[in-house]
N, C-alpha and C. Protein backbone atom coordinates (compact mmCIF):
# COMPACT_ATOMS: atom_id res chain seq x y z
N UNK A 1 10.76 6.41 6.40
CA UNK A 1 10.65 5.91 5.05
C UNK A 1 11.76 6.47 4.18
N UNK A 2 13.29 6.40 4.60
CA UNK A 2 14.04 6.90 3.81
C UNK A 2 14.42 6.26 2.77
N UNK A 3 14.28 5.05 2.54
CA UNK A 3 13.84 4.18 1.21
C UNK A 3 13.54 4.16 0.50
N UNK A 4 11.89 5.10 0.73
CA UNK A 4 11.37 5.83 -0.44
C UNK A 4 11.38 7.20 -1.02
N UNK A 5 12.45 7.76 -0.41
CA UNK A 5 12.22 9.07 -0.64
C UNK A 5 12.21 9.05 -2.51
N UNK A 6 13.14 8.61 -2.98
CA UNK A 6 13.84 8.77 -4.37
C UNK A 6 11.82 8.45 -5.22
N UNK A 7 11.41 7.54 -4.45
CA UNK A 7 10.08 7.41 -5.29
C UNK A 7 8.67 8.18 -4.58
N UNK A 8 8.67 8.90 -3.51
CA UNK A 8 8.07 9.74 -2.87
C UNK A 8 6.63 10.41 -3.99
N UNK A 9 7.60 11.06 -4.88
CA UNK A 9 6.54 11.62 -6.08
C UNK A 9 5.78 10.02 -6.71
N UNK A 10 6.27 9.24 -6.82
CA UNK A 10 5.30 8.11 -7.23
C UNK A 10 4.28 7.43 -6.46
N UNK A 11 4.46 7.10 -5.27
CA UNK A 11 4.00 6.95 -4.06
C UNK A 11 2.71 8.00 -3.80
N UNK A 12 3.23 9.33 -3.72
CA UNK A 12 2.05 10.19 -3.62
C UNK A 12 0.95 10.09 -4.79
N UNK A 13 1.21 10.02 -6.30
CA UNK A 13 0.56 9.90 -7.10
C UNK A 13 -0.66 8.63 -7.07
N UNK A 14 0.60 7.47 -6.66
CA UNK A 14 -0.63 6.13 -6.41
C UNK A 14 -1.62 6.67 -5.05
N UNK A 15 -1.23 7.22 -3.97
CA UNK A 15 -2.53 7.60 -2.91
C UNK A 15 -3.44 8.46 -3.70
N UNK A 16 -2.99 9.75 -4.23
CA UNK A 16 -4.56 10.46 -4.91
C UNK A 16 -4.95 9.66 -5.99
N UNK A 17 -3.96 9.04 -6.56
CA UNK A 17 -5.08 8.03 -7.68
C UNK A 17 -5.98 6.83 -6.35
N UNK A 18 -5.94 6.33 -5.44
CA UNK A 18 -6.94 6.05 -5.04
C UNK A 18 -8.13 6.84 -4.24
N UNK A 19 -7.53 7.77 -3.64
CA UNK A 19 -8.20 8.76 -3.09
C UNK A 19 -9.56 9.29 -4.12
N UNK A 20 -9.09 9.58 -5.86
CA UNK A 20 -9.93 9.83 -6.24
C UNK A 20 -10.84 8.54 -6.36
N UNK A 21 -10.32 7.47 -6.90
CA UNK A 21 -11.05 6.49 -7.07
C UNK A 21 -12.29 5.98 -5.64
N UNK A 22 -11.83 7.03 -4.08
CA UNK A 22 -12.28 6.43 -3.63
C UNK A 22 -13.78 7.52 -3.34
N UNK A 23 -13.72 8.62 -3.69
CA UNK A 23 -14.13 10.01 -3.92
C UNK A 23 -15.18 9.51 -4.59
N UNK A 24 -15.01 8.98 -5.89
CA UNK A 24 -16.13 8.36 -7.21
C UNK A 24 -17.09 7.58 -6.46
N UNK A 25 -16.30 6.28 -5.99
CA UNK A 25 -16.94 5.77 -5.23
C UNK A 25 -18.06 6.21 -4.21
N UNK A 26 -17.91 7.09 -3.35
CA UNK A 26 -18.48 7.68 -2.54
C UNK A 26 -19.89 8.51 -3.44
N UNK A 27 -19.37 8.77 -4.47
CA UNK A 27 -20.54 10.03 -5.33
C UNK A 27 -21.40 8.78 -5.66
N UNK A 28 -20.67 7.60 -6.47
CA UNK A 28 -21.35 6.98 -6.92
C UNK A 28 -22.37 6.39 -5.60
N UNK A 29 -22.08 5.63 -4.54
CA UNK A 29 -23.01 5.67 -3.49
C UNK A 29 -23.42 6.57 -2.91
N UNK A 30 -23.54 7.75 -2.81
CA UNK A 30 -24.57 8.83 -2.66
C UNK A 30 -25.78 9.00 -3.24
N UNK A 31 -25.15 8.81 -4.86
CA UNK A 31 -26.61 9.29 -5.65
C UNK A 31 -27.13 8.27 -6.22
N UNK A 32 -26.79 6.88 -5.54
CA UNK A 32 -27.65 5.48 -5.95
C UNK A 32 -27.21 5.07 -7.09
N UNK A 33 -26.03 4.71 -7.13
CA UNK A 33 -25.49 3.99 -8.72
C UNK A 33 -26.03 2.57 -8.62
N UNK A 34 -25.54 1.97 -9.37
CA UNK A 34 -25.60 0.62 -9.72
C UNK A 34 -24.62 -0.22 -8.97
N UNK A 35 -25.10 -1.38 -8.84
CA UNK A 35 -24.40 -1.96 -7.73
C UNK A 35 -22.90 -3.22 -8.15
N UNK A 36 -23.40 -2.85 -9.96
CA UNK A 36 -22.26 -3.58 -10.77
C UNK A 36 -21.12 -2.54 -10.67
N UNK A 37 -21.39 -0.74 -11.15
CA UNK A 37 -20.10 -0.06 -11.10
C UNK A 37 -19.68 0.23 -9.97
N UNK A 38 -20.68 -0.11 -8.76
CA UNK A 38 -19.67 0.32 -7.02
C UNK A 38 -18.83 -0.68 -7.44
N UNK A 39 -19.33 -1.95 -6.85
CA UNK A 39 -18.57 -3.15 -6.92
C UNK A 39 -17.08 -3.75 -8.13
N UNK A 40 -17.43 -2.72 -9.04
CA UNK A 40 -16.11 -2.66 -10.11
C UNK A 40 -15.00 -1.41 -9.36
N UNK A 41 -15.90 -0.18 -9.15
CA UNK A 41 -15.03 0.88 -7.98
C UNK A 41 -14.10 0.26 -7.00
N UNK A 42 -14.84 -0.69 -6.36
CA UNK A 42 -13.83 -1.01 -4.92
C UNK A 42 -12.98 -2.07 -5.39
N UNK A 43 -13.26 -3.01 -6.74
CA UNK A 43 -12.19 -3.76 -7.13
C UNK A 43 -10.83 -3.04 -7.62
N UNK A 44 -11.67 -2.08 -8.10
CA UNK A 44 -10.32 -1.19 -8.28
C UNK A 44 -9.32 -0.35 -7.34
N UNK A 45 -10.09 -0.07 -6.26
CA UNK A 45 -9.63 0.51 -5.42
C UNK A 45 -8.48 -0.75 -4.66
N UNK A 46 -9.03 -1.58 -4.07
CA UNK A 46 -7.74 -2.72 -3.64
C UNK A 46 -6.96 -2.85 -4.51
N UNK A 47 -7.44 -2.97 -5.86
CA UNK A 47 -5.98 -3.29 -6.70
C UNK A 47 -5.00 -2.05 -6.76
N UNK A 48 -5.25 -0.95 -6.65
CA UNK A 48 -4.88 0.47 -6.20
C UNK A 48 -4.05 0.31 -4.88
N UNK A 49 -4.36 -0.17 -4.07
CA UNK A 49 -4.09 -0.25 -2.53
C UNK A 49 -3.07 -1.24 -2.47
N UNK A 50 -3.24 -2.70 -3.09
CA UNK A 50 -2.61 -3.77 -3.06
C UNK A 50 -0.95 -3.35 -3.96
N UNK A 51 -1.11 -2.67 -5.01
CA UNK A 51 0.18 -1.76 -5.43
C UNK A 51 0.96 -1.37 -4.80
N UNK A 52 -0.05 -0.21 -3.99
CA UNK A 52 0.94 1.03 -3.12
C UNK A 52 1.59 0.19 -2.05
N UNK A 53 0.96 -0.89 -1.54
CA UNK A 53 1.44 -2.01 -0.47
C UNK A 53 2.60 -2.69 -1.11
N UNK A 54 2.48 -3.44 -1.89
CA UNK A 54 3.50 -3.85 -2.59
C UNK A 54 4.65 -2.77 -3.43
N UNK A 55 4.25 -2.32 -3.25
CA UNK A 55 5.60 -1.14 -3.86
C UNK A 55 6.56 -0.83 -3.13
N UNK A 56 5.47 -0.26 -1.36
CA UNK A 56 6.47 -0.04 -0.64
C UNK A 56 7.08 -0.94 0.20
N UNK A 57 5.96 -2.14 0.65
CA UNK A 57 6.76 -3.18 0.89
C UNK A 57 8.18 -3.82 0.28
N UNK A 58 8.15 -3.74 -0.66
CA UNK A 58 9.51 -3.61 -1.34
C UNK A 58 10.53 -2.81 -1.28
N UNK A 59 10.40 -1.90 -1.13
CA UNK A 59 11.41 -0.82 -0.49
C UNK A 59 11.80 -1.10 1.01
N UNK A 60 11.04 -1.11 1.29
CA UNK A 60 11.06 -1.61 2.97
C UNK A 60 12.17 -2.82 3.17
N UNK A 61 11.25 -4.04 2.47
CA UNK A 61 12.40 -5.28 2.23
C UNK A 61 13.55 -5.11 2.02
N UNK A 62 14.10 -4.56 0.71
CA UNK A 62 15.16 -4.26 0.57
C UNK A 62 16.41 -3.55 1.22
N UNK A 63 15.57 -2.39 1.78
CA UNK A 63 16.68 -1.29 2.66
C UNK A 63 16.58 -1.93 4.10
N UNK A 64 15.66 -3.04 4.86
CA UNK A 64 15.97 -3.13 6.40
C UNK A 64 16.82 -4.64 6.31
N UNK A 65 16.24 -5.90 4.97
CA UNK A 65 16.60 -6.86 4.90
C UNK A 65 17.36 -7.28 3.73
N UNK A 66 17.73 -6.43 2.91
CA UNK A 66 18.91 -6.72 2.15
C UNK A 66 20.20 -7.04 2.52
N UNK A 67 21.45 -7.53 1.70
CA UNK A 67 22.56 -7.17 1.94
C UNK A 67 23.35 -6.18 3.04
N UNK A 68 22.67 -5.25 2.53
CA UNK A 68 23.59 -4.22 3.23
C UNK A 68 22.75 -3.71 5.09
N UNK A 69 21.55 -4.62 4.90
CA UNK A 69 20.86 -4.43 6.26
C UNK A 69 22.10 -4.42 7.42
N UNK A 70 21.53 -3.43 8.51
CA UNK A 70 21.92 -3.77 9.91
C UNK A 70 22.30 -4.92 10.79
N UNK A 71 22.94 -5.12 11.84
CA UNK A 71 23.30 -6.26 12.26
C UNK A 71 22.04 -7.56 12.58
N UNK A 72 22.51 -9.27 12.84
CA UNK A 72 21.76 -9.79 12.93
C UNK A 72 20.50 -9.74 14.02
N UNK A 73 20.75 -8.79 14.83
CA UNK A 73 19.54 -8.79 15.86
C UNK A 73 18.86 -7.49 15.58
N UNK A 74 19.00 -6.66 14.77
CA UNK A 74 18.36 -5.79 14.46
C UNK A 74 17.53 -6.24 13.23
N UNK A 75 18.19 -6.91 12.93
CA UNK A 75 17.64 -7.58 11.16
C UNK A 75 16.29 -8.75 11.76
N UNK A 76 16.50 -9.52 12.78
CA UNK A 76 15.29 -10.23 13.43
C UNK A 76 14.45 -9.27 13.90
N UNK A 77 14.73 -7.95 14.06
CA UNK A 77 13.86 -7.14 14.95
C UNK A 77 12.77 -6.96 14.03
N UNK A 78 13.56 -6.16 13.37
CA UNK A 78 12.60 -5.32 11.82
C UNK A 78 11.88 -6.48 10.82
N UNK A 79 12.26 -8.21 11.46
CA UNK A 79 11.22 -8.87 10.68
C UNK A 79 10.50 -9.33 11.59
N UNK A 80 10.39 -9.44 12.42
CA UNK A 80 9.10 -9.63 13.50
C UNK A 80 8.44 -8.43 13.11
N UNK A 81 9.04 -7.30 13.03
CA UNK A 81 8.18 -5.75 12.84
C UNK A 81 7.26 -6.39 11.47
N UNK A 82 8.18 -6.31 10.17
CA UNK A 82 7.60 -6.80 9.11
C UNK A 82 6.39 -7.81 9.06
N UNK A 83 6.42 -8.58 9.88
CA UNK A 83 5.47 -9.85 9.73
C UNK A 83 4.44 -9.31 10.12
N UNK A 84 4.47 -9.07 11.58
CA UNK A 84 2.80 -8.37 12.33
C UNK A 84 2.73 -7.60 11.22
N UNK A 85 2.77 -6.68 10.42
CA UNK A 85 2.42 -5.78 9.27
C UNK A 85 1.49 -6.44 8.65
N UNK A 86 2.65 -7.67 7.90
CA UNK A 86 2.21 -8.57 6.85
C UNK A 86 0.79 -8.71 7.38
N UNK A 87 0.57 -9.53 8.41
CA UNK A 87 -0.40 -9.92 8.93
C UNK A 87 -1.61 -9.48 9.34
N UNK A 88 -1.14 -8.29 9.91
CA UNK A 88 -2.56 -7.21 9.69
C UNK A 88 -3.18 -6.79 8.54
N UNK A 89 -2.32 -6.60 7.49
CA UNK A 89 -2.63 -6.22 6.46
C UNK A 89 -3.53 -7.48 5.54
N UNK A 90 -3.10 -8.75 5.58
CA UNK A 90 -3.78 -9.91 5.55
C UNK A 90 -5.24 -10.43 6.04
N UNK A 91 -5.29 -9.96 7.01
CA UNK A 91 -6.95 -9.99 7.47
C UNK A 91 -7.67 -9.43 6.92
């Protein structure tokens, strides 16, 4: 991930901001919350998740398939890599 190093400190910040969010969550289903604030918890939590995905997916894009990317068969490599990602992450 040498792409991201420069945003590394941001990156880490968005995981413990879900981590806690996912922490709450957990207390809140332990001690029997309500099933409106779980269900607002885990909306938040994907939109949390769907960020950190898209953030670094973008970094990613840029540094393997930009301009300045590697030659053309390395550049097909790393998007076949990219896609199965996409795709898992999609289900």
């Amino acid at each position: 991930m040498s792409h991201t190093i420069e945003n590394r400190a941001k990156l880490v910040t968005r995981v413990r901001k879900i981590k806690g969010q996912a922490e709450g969550l957990e207390k809140l289903l332990t001690q029997g919350g309500d099933c409106n604030n779980a269900l607002q918890q885990i909306a938040a939590i994907r939109g949390a998740v769907n960020g950190l995905m898209a953030e670094v997916l973008d970094g990613h894009i840029r540094e393997h398939l930009g301009p300045e990317a590697t030659d053309a068969a390395q550049r097909a490599k790393d998007v076949e890599q990219l896609a199965g990602i996409i795709r898992s992450y999609l289900k």
